[in-house]
PDB file of N, CA and C in Angstrom:
ATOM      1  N   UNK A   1       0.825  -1.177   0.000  1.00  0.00           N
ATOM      2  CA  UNK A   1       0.000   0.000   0.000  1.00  0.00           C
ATOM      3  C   UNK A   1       0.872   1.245   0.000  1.00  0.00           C
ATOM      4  N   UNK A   2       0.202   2.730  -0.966  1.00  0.00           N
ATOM      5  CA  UNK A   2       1.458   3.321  -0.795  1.00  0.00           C
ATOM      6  C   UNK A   2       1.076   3.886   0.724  1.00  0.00           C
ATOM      7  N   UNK A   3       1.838   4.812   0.633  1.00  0.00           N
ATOM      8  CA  UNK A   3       1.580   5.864   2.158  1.00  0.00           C
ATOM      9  C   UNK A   3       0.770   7.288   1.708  1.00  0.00           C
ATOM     10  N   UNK A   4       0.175   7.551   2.116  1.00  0.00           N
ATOM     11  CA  UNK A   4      -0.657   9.132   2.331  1.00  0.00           C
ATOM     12  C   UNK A   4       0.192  10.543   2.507  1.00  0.00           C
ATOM     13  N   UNK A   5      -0.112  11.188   1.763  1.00  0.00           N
ATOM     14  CA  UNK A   5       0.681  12.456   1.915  1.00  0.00           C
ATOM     15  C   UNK A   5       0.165  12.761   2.997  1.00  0.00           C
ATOM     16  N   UNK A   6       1.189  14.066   3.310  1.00  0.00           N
ATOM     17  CA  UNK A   6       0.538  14.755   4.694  1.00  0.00           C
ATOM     18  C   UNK A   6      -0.001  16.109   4.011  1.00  0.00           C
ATOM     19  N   UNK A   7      -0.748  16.823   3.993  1.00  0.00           N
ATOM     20  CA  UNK A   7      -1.941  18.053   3.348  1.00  0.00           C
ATOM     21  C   UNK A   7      -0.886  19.028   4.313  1.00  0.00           C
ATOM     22  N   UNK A   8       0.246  18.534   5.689  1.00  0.00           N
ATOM     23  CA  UNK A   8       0.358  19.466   6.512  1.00  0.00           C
ATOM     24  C   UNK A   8       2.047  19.679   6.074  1.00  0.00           C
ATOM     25  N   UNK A   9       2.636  19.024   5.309  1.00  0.00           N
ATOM     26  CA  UNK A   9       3.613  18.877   5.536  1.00  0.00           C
ATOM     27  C   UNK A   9       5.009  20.486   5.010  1.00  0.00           C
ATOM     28  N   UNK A  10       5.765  20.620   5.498  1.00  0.00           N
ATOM     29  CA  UNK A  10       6.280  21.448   5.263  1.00  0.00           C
ATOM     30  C   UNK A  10       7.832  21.276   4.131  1.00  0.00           C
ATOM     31  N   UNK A  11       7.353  21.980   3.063  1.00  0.00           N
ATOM     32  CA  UNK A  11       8.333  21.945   1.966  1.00  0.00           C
ATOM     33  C   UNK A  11       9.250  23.382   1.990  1.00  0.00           C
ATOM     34  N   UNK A  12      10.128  22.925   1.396  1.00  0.00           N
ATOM     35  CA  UNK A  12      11.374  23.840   0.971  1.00  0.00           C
ATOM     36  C   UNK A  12      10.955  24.459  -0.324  1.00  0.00           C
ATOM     37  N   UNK A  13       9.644  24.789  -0.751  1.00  0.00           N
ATOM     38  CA  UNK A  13       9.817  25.565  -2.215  1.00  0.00           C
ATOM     39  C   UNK A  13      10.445  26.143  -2.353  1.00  0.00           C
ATOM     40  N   UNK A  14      10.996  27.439  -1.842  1.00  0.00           N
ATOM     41  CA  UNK A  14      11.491  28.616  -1.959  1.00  0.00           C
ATOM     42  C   UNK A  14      13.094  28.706  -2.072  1.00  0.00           C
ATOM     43  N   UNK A  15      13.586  27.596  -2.005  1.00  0.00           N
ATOM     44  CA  UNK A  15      15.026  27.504  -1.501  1.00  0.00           C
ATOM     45  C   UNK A  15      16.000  27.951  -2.684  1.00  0.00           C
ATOM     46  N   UNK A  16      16.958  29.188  -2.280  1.00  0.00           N
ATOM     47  CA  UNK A  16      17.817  29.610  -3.042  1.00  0.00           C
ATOM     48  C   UNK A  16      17.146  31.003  -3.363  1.00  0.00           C
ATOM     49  N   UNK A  17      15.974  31.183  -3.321  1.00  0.00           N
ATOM     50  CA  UNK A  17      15.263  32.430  -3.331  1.00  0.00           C
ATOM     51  C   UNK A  17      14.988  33.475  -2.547  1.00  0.00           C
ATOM     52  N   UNK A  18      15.841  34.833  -2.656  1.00  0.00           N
ATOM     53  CA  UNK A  18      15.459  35.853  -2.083  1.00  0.00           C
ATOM     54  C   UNK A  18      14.039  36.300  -1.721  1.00  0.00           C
ATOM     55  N   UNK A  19      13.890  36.211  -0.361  1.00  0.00           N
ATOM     56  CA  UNK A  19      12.663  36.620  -0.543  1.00  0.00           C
ATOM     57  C   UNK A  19      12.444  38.312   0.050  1.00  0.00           C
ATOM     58  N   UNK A  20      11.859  39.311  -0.789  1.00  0.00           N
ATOM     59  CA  UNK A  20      11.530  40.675  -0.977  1.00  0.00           C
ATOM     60  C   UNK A  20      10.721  41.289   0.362  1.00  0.00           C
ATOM     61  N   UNK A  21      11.050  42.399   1.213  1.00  0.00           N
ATOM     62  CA  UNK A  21      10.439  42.612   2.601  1.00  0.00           C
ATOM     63  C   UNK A  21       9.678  43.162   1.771  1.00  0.00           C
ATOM     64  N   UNK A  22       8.455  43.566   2.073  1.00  0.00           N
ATOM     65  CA  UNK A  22       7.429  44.351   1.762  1.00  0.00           C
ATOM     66  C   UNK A  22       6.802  45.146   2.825  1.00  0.00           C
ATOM     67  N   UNK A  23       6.423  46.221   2.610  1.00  0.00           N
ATOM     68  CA  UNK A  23       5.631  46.815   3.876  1.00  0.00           C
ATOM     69  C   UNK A  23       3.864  47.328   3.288  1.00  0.00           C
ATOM     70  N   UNK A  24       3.087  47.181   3.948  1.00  0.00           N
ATOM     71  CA  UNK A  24       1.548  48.090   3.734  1.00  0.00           C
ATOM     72  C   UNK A  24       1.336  49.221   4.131  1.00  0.00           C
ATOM     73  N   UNK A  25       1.127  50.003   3.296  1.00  0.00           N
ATOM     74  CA  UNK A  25       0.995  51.422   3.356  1.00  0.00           C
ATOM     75  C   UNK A  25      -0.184  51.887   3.245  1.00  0.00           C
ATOM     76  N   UNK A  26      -1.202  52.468   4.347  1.00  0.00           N
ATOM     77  CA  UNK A  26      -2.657  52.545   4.447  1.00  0.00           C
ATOM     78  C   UNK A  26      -2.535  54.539   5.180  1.00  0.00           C
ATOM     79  N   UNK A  27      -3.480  54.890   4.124  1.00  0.00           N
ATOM     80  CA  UNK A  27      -3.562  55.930   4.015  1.00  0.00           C
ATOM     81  C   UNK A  27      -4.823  56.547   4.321  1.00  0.00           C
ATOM     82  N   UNK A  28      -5.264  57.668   5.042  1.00  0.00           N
ATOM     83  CA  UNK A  28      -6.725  57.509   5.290  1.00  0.00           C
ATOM     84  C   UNK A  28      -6.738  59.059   5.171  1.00  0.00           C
ATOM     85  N   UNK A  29      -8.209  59.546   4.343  1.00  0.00           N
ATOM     86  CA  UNK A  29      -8.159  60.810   4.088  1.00  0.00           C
ATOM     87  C   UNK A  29      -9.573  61.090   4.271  1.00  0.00           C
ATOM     88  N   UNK A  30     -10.072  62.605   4.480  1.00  0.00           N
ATOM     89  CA  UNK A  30     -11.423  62.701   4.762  1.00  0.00           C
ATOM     90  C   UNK A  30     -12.095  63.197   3.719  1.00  0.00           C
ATOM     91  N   UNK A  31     -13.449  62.724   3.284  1.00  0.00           N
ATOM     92  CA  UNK A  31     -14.126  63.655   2.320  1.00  0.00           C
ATOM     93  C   UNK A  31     -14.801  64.329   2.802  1.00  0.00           C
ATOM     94  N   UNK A  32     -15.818  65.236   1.309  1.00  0.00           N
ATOM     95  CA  UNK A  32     -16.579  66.319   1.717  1.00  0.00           C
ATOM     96  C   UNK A  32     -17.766  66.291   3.055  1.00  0.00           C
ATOM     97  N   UNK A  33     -18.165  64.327   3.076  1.00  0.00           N
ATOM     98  CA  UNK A  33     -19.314  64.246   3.493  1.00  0.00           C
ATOM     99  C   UNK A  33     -19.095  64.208   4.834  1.00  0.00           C
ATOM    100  N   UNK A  34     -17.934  63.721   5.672  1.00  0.00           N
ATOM    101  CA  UNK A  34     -17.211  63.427   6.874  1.00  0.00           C
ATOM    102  C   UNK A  34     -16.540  62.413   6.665  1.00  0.00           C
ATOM    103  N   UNK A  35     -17.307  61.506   5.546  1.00  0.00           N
ATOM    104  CA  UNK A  35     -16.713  60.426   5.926  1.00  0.00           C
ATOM    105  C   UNK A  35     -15.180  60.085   5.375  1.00  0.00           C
ATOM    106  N   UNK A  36     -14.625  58.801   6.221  1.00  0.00           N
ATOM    107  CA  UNK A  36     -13.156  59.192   6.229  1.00  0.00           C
ATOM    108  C   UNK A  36     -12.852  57.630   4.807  1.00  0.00           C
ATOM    109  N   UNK A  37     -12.042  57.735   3.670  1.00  0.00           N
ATOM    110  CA  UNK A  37     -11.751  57.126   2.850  1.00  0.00           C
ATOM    111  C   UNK A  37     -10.184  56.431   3.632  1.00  0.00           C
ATOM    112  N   UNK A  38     -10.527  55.240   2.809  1.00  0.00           N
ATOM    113  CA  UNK A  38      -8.649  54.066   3.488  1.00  0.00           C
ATOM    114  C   UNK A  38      -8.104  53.791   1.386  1.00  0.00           C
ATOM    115  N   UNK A  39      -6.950  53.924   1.423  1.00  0.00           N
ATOM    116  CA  UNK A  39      -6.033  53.641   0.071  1.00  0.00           C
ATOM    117  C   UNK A  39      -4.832  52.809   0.699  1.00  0.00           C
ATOM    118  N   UNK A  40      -5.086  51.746   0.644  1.00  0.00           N
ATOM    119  CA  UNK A  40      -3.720  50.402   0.721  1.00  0.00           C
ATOM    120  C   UNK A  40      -3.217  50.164  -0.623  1.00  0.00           C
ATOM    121  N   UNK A  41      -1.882  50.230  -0.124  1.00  0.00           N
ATOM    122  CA  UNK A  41      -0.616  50.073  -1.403  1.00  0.00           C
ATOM    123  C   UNK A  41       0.182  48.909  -0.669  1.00  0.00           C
ATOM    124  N   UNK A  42       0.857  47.984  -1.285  1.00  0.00           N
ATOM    125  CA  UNK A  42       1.879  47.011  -0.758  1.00  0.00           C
ATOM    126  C   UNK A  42       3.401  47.428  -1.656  1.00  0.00           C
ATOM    127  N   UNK A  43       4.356  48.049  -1.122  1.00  0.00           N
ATOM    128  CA  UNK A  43       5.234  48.372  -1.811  1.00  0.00           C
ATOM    129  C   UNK A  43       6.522  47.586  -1.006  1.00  0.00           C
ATOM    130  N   UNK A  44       7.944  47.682  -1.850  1.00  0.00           N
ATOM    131  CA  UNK A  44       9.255  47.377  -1.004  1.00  0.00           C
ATOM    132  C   UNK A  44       9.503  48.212   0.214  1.00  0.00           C
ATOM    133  N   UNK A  45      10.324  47.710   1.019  1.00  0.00           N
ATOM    134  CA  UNK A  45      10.413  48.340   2.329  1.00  0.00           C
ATOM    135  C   UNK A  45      11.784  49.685   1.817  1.00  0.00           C
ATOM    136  N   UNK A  46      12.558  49.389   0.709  1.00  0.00           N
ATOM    137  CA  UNK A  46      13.184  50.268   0.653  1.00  0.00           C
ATOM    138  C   UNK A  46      12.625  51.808  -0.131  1.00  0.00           C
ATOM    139  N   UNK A  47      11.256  51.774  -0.530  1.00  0.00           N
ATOM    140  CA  UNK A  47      10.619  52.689  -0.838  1.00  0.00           C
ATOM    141  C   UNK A  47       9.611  53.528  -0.778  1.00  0.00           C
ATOM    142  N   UNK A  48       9.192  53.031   1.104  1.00  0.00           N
ATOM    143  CA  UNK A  48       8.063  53.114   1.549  1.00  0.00           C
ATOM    144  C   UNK A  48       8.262  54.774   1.799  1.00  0.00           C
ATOM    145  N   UNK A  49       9.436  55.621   2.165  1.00  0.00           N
ATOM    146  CA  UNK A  49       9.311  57.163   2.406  1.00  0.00           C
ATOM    147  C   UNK A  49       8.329  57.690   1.064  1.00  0.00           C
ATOM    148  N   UNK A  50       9.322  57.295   0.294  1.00  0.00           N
ATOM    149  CA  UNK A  50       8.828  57.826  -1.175  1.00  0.00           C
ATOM    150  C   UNK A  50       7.632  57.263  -1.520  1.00  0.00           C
ATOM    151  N   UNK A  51       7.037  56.680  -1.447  1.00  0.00           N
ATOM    152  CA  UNK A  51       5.651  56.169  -1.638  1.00  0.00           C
ATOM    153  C   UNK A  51       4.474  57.225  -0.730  1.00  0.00           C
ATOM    154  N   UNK A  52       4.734  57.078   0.757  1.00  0.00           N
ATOM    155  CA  UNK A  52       4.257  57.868   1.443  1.00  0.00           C
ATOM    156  C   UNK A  52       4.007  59.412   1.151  1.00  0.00           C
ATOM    157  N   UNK A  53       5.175  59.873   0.860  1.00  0.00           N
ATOM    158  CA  UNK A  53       4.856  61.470   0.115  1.00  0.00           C
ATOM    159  C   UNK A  53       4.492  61.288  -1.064  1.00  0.00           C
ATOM    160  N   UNK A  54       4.353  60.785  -1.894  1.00  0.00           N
ATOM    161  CA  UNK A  54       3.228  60.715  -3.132  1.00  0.00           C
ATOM    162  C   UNK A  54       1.895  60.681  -3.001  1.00  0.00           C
ATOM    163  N   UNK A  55       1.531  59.330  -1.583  1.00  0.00           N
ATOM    164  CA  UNK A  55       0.439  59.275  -1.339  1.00  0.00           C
ATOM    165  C   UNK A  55      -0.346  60.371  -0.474  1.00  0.00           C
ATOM    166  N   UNK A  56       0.588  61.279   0.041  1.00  0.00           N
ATOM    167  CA  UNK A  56      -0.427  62.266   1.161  1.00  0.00           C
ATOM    168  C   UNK A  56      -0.476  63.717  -0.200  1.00  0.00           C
ATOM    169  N   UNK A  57       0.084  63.509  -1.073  1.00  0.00           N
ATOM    170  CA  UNK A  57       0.348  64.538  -2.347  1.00  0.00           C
ATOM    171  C   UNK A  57      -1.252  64.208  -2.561  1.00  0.00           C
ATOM    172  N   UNK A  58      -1.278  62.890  -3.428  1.00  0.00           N
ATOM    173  CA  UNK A  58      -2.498  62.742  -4.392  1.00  0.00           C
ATOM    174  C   UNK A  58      -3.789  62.778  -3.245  1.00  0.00           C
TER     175      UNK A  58
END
């Protein structure tokens, strides 16, 4: 009989692969009515300043 996988088991996919920090960037602004609007971006962690002043720009 063969044997049963495990659904739990833990693999090495990733191996040899850099994996990229990312940070979430949630932005919250108010409109005319009161109510308050949310804009999530997922960008690199090395570009989150610069992302941020674009986003309080637009």
């Amino acid at each position: 009989m063969a044997k049963k996988v495990s659904k739990n088991q833990r693999t090495n996919r990733g191996a040899g692969v850099e994996a990229k920090q990312m940070a979430k960037i949630i932005v919250a602004s108010k409109k005319q009515n009161g109510q308050f609007e949310f804009r999530s971006k997922m960008v690199e962690a090395g570009n989150v300043q610069d992302e941020l002043k674009s986003a309080q720009a637009a």
